[in-house]
C-alpha atoms as a PDB file:
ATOM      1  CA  UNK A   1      29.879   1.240  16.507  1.00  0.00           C
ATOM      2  CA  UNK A   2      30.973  -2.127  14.972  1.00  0.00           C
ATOM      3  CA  UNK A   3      34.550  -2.076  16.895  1.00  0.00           C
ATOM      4  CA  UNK A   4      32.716  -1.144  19.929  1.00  0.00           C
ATOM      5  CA  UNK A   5      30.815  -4.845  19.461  1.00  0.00           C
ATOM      6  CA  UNK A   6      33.415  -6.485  18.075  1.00  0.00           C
ATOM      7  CA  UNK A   7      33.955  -7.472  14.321  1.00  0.00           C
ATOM      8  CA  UNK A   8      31.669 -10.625  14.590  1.00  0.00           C
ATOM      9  CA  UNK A   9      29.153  -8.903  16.172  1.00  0.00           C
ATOM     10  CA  UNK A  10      26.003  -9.007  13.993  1.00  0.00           C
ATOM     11  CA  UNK A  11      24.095  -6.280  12.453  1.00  0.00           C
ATOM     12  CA  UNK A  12      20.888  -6.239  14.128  1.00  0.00           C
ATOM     13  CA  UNK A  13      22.380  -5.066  17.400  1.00  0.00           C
ATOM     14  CA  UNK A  14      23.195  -2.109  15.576  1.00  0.00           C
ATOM     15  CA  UNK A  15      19.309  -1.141  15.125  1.00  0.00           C
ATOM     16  CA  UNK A  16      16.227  -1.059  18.080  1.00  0.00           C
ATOM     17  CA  UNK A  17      14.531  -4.015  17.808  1.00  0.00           C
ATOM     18  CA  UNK A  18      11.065  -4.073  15.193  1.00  0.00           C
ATOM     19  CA  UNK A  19       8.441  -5.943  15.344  1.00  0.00           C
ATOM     20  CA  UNK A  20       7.975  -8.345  12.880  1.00  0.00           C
ATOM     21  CA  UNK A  21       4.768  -8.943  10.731  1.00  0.00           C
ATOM     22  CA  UNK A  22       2.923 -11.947  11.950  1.00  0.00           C
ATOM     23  CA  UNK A  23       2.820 -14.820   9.290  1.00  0.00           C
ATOM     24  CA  UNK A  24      -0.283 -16.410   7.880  1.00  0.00           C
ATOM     25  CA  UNK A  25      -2.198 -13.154   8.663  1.00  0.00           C
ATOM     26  CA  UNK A  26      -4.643 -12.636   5.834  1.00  0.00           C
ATOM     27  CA  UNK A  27      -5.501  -9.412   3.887  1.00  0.00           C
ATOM     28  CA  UNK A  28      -8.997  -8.549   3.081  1.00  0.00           C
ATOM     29  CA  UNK A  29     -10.565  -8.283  -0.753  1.00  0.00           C
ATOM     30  CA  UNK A  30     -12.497  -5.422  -1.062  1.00  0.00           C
ATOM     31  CA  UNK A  31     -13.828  -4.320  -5.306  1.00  0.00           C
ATOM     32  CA  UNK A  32     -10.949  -6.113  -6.588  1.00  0.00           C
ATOM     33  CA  UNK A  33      -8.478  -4.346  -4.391  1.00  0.00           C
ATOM     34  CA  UNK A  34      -5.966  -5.995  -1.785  1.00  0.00           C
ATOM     35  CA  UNK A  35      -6.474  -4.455   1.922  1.00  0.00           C
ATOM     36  CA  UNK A  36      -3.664  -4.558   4.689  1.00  0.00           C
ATOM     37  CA  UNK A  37      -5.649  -3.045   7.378  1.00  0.00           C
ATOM     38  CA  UNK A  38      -3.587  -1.667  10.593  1.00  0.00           C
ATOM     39  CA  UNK A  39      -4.137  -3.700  13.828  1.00  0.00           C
ATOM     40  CA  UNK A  40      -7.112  -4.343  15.050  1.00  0.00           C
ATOM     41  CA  UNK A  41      -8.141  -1.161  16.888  1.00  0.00           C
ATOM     42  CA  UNK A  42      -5.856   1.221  15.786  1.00  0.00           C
ATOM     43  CA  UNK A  43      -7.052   4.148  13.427  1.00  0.00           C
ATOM     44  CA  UNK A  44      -5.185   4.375  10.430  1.00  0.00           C
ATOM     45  CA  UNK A  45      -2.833   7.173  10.286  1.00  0.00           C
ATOM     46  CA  UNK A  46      -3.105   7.353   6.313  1.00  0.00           C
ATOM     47  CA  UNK A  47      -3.899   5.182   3.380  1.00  0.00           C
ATOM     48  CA  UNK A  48      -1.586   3.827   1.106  1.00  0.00           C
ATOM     49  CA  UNK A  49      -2.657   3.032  -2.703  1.00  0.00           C
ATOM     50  CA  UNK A  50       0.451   0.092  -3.313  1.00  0.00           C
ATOM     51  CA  UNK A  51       0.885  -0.602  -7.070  1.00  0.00           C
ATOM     52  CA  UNK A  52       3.823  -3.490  -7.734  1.00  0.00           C
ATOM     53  CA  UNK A  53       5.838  -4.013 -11.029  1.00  0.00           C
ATOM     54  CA  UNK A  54       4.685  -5.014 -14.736  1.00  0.00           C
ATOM     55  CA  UNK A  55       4.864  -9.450 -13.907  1.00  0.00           C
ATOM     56  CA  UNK A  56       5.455  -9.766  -9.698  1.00  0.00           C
ATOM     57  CA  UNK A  57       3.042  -7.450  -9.011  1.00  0.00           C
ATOM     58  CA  UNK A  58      -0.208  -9.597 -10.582  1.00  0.00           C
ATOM     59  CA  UNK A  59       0.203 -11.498  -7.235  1.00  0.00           C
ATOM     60  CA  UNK A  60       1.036  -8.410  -4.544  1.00  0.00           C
ATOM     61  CA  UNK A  61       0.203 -10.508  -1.863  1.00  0.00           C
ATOM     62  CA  UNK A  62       2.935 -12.773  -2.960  1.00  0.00           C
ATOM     63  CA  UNK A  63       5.455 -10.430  -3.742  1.00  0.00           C
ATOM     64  CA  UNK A  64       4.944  -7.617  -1.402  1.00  0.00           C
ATOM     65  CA  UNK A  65       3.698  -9.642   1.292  1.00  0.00           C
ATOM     66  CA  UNK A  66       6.152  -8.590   3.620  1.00  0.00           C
ATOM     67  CA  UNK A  67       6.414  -5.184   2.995  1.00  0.00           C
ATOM     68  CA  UNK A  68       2.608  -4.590   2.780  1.00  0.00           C
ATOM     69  CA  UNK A  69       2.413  -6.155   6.076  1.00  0.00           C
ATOM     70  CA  UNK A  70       5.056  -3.928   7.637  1.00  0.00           C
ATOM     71  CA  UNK A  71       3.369  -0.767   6.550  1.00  0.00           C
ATOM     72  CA  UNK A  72      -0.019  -1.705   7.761  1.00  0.00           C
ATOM     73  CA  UNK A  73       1.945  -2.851  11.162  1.00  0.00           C
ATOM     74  CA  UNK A  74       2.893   0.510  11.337  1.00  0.00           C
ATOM     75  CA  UNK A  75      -0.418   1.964  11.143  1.00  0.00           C
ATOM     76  CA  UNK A  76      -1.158   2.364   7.276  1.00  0.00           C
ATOM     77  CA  UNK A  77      -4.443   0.753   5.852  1.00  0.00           C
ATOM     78  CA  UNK A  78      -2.793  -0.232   2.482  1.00  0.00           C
ATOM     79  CA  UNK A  79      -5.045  -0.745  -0.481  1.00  0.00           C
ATOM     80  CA  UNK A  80      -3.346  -2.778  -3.131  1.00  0.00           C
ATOM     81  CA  UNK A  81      -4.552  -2.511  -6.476  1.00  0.00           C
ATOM     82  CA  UNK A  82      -3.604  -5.557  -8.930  1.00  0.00           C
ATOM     83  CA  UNK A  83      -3.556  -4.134 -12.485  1.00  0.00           C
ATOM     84  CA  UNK A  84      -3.521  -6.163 -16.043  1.00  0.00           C
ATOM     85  CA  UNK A  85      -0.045  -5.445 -17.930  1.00  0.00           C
ATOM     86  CA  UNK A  86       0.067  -3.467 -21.084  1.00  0.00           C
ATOM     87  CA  UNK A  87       1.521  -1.533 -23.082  1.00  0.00           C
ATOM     88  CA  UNK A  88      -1.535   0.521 -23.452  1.00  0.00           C
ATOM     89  CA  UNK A  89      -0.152   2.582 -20.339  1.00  0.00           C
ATOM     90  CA  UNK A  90      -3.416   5.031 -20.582  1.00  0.00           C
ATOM     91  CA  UNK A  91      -5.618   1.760 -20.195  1.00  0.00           C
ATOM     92  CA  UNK A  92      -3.913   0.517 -17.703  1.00  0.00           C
ATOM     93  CA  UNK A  93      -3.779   4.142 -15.348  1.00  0.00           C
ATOM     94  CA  UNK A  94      -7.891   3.915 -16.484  1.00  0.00           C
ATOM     95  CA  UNK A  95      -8.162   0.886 -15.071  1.00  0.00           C
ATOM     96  CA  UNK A  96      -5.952   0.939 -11.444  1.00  0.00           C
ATOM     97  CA  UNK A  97      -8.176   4.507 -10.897  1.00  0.00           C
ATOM     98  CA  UNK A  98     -11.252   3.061 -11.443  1.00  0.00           C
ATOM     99  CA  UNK A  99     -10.319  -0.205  -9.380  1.00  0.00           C
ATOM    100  CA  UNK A 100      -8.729   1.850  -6.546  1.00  0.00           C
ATOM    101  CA  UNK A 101     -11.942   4.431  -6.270  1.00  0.00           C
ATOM    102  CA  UNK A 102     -14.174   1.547  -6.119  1.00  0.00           C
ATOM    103  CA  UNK A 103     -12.678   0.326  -3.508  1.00  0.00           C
ATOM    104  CA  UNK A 104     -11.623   3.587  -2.052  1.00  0.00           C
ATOM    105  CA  UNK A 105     -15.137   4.950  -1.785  1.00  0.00           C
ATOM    106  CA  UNK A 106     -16.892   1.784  -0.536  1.00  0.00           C
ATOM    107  CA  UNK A 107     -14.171   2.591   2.339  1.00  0.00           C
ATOM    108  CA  UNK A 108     -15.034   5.918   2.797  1.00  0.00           C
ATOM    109  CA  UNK A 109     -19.247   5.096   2.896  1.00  0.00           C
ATOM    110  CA  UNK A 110     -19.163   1.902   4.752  1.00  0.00           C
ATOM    111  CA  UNK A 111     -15.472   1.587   6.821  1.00  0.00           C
ATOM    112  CA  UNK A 112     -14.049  -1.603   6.974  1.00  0.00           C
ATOM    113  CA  UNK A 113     -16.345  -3.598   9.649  1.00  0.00           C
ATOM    114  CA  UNK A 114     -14.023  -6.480   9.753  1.00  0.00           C
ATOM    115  CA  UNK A 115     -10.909  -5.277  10.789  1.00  0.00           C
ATOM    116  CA  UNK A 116     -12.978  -2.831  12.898  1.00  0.00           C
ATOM    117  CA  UNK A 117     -12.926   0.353  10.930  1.00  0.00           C
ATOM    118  CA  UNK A 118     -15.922   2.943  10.427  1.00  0.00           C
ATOM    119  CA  UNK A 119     -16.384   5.237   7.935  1.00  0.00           C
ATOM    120  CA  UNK A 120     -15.233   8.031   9.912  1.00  0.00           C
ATOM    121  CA  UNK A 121     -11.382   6.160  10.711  1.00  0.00           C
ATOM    122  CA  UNK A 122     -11.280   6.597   7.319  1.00  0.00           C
ATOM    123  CA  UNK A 123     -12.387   9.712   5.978  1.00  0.00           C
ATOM    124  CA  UNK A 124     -10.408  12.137   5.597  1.00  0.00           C
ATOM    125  CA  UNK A 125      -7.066  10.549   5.880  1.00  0.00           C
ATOM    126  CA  UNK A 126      -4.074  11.497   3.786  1.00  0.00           C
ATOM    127  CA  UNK A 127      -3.687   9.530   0.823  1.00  0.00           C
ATOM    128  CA  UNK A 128      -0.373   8.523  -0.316  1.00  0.00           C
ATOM    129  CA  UNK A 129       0.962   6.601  -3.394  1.00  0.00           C
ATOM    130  CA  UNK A 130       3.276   4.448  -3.510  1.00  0.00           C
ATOM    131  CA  UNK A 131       4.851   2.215  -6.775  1.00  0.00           C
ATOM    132  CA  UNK A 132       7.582   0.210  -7.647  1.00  0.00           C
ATOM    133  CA  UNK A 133       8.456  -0.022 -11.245  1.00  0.00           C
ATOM    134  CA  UNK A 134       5.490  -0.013 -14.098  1.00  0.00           C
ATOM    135  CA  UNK A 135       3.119   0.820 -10.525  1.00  0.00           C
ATOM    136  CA  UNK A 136       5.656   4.104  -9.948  1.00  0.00           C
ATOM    137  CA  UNK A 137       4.941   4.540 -13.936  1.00  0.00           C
ATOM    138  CA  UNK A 138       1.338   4.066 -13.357  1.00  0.00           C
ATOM    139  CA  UNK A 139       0.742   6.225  -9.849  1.00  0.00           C
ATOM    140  CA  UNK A 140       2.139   9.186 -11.736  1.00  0.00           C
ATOM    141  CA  UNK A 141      -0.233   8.765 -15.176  1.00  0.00           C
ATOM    142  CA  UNK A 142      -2.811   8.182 -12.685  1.00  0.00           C
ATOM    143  CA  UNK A 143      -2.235  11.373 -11.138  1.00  0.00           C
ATOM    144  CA  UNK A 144      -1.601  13.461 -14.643  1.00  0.00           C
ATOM    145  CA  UNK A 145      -4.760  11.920 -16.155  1.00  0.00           C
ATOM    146  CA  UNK A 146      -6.716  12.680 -13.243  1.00  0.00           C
ATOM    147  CA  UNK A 147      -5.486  15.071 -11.331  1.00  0.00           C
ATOM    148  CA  UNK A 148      -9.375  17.010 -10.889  1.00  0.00           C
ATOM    149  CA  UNK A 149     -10.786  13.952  -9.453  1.00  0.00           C
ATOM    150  CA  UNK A 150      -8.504  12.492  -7.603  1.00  0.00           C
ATOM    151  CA  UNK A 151      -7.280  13.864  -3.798  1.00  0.00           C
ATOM    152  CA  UNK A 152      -4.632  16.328  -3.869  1.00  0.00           C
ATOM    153  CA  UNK A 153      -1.385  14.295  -3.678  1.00  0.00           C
ATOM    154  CA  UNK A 154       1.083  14.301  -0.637  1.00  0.00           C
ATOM    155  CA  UNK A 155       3.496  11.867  -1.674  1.00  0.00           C
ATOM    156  CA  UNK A 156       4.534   9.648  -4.839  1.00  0.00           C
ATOM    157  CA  UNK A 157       7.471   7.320  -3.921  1.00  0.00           C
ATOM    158  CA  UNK A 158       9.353   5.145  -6.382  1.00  0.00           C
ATOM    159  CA  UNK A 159      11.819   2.139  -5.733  1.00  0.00           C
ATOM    160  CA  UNK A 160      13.752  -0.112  -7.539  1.00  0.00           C
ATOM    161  CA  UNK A 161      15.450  -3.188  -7.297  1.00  0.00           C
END
């Protein structure tokens, strides 16, 4: 494909054209939790619980800013749950499942009124997890802790820098 364009040609005319997040748009606050909702009249195909890393993830918005925004482009209401650092690893997986079902179930009873969601966009949509680093760490204590009270699982995904 390269020769084909030539050897200066760049790289993104090798791949369909995305869209790109818009900049400046804000996420919501919802029981301590970070919301990405998907645009504005679109029902969500799935949430996504996002934990970040040990230090850059205490600011998601920050650090994940970009990506958050792509997934809830895509269609994804994420729900970002910012999580005190410790080595106490149980605390911690106490804490991010107690902060995301907080916010989780105020979801599921009340919707999301302003980025247009009711309760029933929301219910019963997969739930998947999603961590990088300690939050990869973290989704899976999370899920061995509490595996009878949370939803089953449908997908745990891990990256690393």
């Amino acid at each position: 494909c390269r020769a084909s364009l030539g050897p200066d040609a760049p790289l993104p005319a090798l791949a369909a054209p995305r869209p790109s997040p818009a900049r400046g748009r804000t996420y919501l606050r919802e029981h301590s939790c970070l919301l990405f909702p998907p645009p504005r009249g679109a029902r969500p195909l799935a949430v996504v619980k996002f934990l970040g890393g040990a230090f850059i993830g205490a600011a998601p918005e920050a650090t994940y800013g970009y990506l958050l925004e792509l997934l809830a482009q895509e269609g994804f209401l994420v729900v970002c749950v910012p999580y005190n650092v410790t080595f106490d690893h149980a605390a911690a997986a106490r804490e991010v499942f107690e902060r995301f079902h907080g916010c989780y179930d105020a979801l599921r009873a009340s919707g999301l009124p302003e980025a247009g969601l009711g309760a029933l966009d929301i219910a019963g949509l997969p739930l998947y997890s999603v961590g990088h680093s300690n939050g990869a760490l973290l989704q899976l204590l999370v899920g061995s802790y509490f595996s009878e009270k949370i939803p089953k699982v449908r997908l745990v995904f891990s990256f690393f820098f």
